[in-house]
C-alpha atoms as a PDB file:
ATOM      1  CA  UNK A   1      69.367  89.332  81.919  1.00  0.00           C
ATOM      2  CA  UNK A   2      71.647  88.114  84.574  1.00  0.00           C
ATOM      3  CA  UNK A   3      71.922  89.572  87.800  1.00  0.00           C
ATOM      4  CA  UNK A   4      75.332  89.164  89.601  1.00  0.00           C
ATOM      5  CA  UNK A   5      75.730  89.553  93.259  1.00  0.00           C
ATOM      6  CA  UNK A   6      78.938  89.583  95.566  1.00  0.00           C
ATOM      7  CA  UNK A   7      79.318  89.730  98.865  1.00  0.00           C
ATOM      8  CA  UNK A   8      82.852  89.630 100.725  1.00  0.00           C
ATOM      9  CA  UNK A   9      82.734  87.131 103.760  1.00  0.00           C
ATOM     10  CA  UNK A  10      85.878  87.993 105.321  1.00  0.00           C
ATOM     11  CA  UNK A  11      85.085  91.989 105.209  1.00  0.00           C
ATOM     12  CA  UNK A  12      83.147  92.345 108.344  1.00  0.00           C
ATOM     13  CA  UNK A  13      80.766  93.657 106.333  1.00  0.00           C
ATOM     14  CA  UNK A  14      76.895  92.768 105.161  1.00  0.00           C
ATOM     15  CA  UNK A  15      77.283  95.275 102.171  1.00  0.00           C
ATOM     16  CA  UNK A  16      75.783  93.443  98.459  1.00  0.00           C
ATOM     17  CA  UNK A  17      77.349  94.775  95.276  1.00  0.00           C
ATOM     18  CA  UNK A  18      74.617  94.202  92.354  1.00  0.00           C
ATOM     19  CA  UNK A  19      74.990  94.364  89.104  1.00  0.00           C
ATOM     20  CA  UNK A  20      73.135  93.166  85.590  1.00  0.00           C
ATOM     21  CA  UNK A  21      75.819  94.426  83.245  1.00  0.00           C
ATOM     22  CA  UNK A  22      74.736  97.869  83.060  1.00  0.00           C
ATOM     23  CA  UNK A  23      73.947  99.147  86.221  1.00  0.00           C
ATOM     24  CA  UNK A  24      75.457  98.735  89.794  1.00  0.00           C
ATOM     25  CA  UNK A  25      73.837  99.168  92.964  1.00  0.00           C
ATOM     26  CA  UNK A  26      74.048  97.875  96.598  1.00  0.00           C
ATOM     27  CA  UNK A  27      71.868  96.543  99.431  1.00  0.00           C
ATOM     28  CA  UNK A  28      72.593  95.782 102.844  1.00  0.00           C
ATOM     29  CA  UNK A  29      71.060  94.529 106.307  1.00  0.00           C
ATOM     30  CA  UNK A  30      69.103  96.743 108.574  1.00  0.00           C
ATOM     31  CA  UNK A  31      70.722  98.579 111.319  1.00  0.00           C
ATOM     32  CA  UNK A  32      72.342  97.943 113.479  1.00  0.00           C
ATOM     33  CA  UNK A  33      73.799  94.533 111.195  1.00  0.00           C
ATOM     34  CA  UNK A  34      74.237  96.800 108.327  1.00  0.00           C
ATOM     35  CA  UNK A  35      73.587 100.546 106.736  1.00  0.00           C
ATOM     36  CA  UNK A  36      70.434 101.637 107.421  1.00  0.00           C
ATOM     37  CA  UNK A  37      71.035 104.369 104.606  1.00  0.00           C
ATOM     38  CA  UNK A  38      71.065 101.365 101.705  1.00  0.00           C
ATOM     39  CA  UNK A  39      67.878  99.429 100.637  1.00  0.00           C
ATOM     40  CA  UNK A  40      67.706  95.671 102.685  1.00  0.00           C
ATOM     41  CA  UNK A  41      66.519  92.757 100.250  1.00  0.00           C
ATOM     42  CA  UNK A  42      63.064  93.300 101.217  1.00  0.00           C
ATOM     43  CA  UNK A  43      62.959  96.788 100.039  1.00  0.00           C
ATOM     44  CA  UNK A  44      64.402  96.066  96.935  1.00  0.00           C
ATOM     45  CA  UNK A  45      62.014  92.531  96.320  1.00  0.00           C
ATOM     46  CA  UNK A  46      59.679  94.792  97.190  1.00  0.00           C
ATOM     47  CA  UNK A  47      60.001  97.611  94.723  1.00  0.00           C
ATOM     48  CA  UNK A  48      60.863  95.264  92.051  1.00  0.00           C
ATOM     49  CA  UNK A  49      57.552  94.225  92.307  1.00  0.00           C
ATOM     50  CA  UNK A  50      55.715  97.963  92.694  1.00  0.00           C
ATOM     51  CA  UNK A  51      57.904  99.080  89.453  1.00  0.00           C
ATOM     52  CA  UNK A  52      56.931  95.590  87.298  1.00  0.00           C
ATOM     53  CA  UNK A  53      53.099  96.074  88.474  1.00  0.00           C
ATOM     54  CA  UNK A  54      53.240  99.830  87.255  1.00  0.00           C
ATOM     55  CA  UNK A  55      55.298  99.567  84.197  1.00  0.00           C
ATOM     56  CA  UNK A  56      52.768  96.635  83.198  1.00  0.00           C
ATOM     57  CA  UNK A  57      49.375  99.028  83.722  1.00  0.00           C
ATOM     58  CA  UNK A  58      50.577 101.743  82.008  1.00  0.00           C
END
């Protein structure tokens, strides 16, 4: 699976568009660089991890 990301320098924006093919979804920086409201890499890293452990036990 390939994971594509894109991110528009001249926007004026931190906003990440993600996608592997199937789904989309978005990330951005932390308040007050970006939207608070959207998961920051971390988060996402982060539950990537939590889902793989948990999918793997059950």
């Amino acid at each position: 699976m390939t994971i594509e990301a894109t991110w528009l320098a001249n926007s004026g924006s931190s906003l990440c568009d993600l996608s592997n093919g199937t789904a989309h979804w978005k990330a951005d920086l932390d308040a007050p660089a970006g939207d608070a409201t959207l998961p920051n890499p971390h988060d996402l890293l982060d539950s990537a991890l939590a889902a793989c452990t948990t999918l793997t036990l059950q």
